[in-house]
Protein backbone atom coordinates (compact mmCIF):
# COMPACT_ATOMS: atom_id res chain seq x y z
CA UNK A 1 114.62 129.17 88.45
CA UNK A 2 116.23 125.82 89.75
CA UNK A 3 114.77 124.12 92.63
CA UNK A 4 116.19 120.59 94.50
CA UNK A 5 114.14 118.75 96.23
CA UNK A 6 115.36 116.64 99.00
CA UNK A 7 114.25 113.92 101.56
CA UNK A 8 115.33 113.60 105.03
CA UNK A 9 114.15 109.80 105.09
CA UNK A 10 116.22 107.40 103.30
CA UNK A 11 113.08 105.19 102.43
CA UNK A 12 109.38 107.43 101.31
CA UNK A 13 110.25 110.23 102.12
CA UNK A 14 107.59 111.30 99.23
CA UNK A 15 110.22 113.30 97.33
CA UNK A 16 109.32 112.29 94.19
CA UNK A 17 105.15 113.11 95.02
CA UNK A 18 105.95 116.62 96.16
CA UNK A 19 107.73 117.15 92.45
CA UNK A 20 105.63 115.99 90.62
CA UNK A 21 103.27 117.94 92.05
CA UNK A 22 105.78 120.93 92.11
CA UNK A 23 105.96 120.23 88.45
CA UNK A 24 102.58 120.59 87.50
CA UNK A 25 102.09 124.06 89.63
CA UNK A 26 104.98 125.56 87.84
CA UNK A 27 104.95 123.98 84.19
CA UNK A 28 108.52 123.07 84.53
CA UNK A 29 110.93 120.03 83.43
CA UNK A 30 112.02 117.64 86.14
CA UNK A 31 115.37 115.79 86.51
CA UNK A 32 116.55 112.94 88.55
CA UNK A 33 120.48 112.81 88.08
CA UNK A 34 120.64 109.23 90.05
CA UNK A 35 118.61 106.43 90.88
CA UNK A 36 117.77 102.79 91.47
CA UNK A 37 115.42 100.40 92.26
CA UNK A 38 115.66 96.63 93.27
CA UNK A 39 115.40 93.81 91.30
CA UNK A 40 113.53 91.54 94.28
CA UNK A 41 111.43 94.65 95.86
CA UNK A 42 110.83 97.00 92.90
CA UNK A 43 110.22 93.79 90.38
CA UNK A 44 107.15 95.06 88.38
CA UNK A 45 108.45 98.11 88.06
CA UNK A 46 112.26 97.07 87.04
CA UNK A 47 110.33 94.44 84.38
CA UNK A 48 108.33 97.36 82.87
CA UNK A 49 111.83 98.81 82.18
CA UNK A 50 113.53 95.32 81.45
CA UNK A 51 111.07 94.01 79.16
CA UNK A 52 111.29 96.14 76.93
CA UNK A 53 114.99 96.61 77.03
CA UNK A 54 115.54 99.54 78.96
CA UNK A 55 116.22 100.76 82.70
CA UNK A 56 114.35 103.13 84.41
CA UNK A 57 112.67 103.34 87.29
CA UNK A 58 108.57 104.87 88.35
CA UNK A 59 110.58 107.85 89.40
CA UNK A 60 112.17 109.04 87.14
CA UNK A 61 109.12 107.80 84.42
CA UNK A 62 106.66 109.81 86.61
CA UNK A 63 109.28 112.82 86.86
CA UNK A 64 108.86 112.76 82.68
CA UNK A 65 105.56 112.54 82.17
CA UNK A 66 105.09 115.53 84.65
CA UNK A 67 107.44 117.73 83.37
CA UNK A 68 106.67 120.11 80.42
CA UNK A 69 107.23 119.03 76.77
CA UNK A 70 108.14 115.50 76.08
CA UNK A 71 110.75 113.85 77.47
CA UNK A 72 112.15 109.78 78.19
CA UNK A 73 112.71 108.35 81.71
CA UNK A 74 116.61 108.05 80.51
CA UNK A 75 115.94 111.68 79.27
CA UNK A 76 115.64 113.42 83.29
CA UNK A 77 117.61 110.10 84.91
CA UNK A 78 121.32 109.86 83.08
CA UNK A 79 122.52 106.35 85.48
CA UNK A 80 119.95 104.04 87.41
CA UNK A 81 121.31 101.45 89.13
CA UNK A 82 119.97 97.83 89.45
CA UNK A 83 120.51 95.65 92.46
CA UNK A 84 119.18 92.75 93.84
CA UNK A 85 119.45 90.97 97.64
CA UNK A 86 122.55 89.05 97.81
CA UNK A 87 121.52 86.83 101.11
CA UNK A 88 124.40 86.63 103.65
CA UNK A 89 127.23 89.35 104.11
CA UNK A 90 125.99 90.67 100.83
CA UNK A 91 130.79 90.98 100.09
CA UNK A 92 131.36 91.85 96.37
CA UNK A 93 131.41 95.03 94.03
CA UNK A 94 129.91 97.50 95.53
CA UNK A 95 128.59 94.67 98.23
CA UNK A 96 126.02 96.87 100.71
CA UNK A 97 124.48 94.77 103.71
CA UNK A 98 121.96 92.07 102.00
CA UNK A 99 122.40 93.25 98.48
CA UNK A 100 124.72 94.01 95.33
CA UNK A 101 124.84 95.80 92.12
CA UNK A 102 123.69 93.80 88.76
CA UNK A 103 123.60 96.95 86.71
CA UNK A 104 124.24 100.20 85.99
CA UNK A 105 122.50 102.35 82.58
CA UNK A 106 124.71 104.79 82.39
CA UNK A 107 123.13 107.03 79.19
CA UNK A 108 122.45 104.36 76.85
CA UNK A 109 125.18 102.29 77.65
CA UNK A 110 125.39 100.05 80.28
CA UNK A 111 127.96 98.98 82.87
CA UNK A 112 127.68 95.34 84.30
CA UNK A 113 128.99 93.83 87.49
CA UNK A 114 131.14 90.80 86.67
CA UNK A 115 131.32 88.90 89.34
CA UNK A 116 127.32 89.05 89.82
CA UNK A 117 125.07 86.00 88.70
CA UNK A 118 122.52 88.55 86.50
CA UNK A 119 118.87 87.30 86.36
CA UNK A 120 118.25 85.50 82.85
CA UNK A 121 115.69 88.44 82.45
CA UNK A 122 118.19 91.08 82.69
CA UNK A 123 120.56 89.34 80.82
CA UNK A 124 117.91 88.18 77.70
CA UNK A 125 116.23 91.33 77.80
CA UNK A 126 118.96 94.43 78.08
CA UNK A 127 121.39 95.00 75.22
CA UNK A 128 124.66 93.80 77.09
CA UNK A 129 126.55 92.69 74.37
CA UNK A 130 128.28 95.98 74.32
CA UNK A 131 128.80 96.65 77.75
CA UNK A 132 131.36 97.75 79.96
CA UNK A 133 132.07 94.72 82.11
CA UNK A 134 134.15 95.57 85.82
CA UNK A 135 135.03 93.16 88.27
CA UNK A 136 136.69 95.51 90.79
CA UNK A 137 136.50 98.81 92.45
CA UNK A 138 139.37 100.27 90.45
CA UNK A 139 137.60 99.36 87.31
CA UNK A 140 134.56 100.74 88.70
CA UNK A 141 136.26 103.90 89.79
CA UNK A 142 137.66 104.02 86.28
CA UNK A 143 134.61 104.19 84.38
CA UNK A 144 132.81 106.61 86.69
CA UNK A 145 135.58 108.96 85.08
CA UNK A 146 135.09 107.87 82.02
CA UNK A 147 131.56 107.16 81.35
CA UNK A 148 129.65 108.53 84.79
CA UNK A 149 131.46 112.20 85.40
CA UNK A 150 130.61 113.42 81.33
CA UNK A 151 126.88 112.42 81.45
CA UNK A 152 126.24 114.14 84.81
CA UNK A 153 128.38 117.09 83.23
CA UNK A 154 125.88 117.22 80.26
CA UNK A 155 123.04 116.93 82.93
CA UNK A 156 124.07 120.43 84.69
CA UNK A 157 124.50 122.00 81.71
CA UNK A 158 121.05 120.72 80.55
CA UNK A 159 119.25 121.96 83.87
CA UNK A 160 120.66 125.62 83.82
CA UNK A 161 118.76 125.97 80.15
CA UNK A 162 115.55 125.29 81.62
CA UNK A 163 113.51 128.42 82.82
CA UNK A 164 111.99 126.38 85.58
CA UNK A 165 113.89 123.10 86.91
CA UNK A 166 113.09 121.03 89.87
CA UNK A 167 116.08 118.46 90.54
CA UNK A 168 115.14 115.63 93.14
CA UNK A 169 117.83 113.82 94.81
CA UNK A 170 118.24 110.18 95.71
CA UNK A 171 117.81 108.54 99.33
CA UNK A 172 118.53 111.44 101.94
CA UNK A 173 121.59 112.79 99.44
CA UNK A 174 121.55 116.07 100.86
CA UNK A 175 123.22 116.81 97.15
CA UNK A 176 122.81 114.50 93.86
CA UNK A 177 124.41 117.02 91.07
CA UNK A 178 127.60 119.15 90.95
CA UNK A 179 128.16 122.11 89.57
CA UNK A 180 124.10 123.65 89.81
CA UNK A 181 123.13 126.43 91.85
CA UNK A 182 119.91 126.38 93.11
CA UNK A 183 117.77 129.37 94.18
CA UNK A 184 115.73 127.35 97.06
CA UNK A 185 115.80 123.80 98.56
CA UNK A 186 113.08 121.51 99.48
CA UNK A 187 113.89 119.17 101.79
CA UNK A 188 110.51 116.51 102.46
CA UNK A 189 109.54 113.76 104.78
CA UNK A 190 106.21 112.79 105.84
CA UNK A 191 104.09 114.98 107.21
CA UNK A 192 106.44 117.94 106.81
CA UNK A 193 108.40 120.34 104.18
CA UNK A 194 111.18 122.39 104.97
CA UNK A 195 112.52 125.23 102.79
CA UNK A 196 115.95 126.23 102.97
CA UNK A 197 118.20 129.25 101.20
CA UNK A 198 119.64 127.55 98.16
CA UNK A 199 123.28 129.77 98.51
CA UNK A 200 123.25 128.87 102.30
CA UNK A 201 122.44 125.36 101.86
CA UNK A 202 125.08 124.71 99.12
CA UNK A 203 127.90 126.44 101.55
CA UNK A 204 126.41 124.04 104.41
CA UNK A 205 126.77 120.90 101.96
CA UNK A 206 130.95 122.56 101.52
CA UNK A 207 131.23 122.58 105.22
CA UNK A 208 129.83 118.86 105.67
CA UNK A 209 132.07 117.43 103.27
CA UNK A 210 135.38 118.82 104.68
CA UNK A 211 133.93 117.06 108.11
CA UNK A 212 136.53 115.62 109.91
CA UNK A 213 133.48 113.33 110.85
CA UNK A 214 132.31 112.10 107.65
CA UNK A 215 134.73 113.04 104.35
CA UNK A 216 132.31 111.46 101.68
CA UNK A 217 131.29 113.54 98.80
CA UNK A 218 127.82 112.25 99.23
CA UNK A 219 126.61 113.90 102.52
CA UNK A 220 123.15 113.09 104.20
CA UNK A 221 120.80 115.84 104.48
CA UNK A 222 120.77 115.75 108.02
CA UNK A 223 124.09 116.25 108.16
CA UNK A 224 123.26 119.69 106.14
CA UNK A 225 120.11 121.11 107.02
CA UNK A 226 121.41 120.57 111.19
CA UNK A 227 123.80 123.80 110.54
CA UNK A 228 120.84 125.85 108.99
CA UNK A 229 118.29 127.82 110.18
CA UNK A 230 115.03 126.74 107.48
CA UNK A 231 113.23 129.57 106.13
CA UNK A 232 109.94 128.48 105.94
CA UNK A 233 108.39 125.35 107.52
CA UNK A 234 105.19 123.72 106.12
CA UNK A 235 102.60 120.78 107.23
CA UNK A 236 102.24 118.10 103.93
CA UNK A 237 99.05 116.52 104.66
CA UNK A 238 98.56 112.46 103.28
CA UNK A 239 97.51 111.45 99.90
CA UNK A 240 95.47 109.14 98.84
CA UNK A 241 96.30 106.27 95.75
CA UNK A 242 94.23 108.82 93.50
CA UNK A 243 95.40 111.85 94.08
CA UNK A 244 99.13 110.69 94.03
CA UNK A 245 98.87 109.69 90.53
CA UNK A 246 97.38 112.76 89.45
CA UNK A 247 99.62 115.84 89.41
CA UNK A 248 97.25 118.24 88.97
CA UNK A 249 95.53 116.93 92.53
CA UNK A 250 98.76 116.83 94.18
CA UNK A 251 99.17 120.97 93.08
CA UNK A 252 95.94 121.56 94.93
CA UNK A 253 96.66 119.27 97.80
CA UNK A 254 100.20 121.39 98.33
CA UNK A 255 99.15 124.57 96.58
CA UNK A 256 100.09 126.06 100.18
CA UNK A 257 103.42 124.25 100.65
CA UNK A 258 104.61 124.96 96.88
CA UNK A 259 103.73 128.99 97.63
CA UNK A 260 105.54 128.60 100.67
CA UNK A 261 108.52 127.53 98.96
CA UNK A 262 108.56 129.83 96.16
């Protein structure tokens, strides 16, 4: 069995909540196949990481300790990225409004945006001396082919061993992994969880990327779950501080929702 779960909201959606929870009430291993966190917003948590010379993020280190047997952060997340703000137009690699890349982990390696000022804890704490450094989005481009594609390759092929995988996208990626198939789809945002076909979801994610509209491989789930019909709708009721850091509490919380989806 291999299960995604999905947000709908960019920011909290309270993917990563729901499977850990999801987790717990099946005994299963989870997987995050991308992720980030800021160096400015997420700071505690990125320093956790940092200081001891690794990149991860809560996510993906909750994800682990949920899942069964014993795994790493890096273990279920193969590439976390690092940003920061960059105040202004925020122009550069990968230059988004108001921020920019500092790192990638890609693995155990790491991949380093030079023509970003890194923060002198980044740069005294990770192992960079072995790095990949780009400058440009050819380079970039280069290494995703080189470095990226094989690790999310050895991902796949990781998930379809497990007996019971739950794979939780990134943002509102409708998708965050080639080459899976997944049985059913979980697509989250507060106060409300929406279960989709996993066969008819994947052909919806085929016909959104050969939009005329929109022609990136990464499509929103919006953009997905608008030409499907869900199969099961379900009301997620709030958590409090405790019983999101327990998984066992979130299983009973959404004991209903996780029966409804399976």
């Amino acid at each position: 069995m291999t299960l995604l779960v999905a947000g709908s909201d960019r920011v909290d959606a309270g993917k990563t909540t729901f499977t850990v929870g999801l987790l717990s009430y099946l005994n299963g291993v989870g997987f995050k196949p991308r992720a980030g966190n800021d160096f400015w917003f997420d700071h505690d948590d990125a320093m956790t990481a940092i200081s001891e010379g690794r990149l991860y993020g809560k996510d993906a280190a909750r994800l682990a300790a949920a899942s069964a047997g014993d795994h790493s952060p890096e273990a279920v997340n193969p590439v976390h990225r690092l940003w920061w703000p960059a105040p202004g137009k925020g122009q550069g690699l990968l230059g988004q409004t108001h921020r920019e890349f500092l790192v990638d982990r890609v693995g155990e390696g790491f991949v380093v945006n030079g023509s970003a000022d890194l923060p002198t804890a980044v740069r005294e704490n990770l192992p960079l001396s072995d790095s990949v450094t780009i400058e440009s989005l050819p380079e970039l481009n280069d290494q995703t082919e080189r470095r990226y594609l094989p690790h999310f390759r050895a991902l796949a092929e990781r998930i379809r061993t497990e007996d019971r995988a739950v794979v939780e996208s990134y943002s509102d990626i409708a998708r965050p992994i080639q080459g899976i198939e997944f049985d059913t789809v979980a697509v989250v945002e507060p106060r409300r969880l929406r279960v989709y076909d996993g066969a008819r979801y994947a052909k919806a994610c085929e016909v959104a990327d050969s939009s005329a509209r929109d022609g990136s491989l990464e499509k929103r789930v919006e953009s997905v779950v608008n030409l499907l019909d869900e199969r099961d709708t379900h009301t997620l009721e709030p958590l409090t501080k405790a019983e999101r850091n327990d998984p066992t509490k979130i299983e009973t919380v959404y004991e209903c929702a996780y029966e409804a989806l399976l």
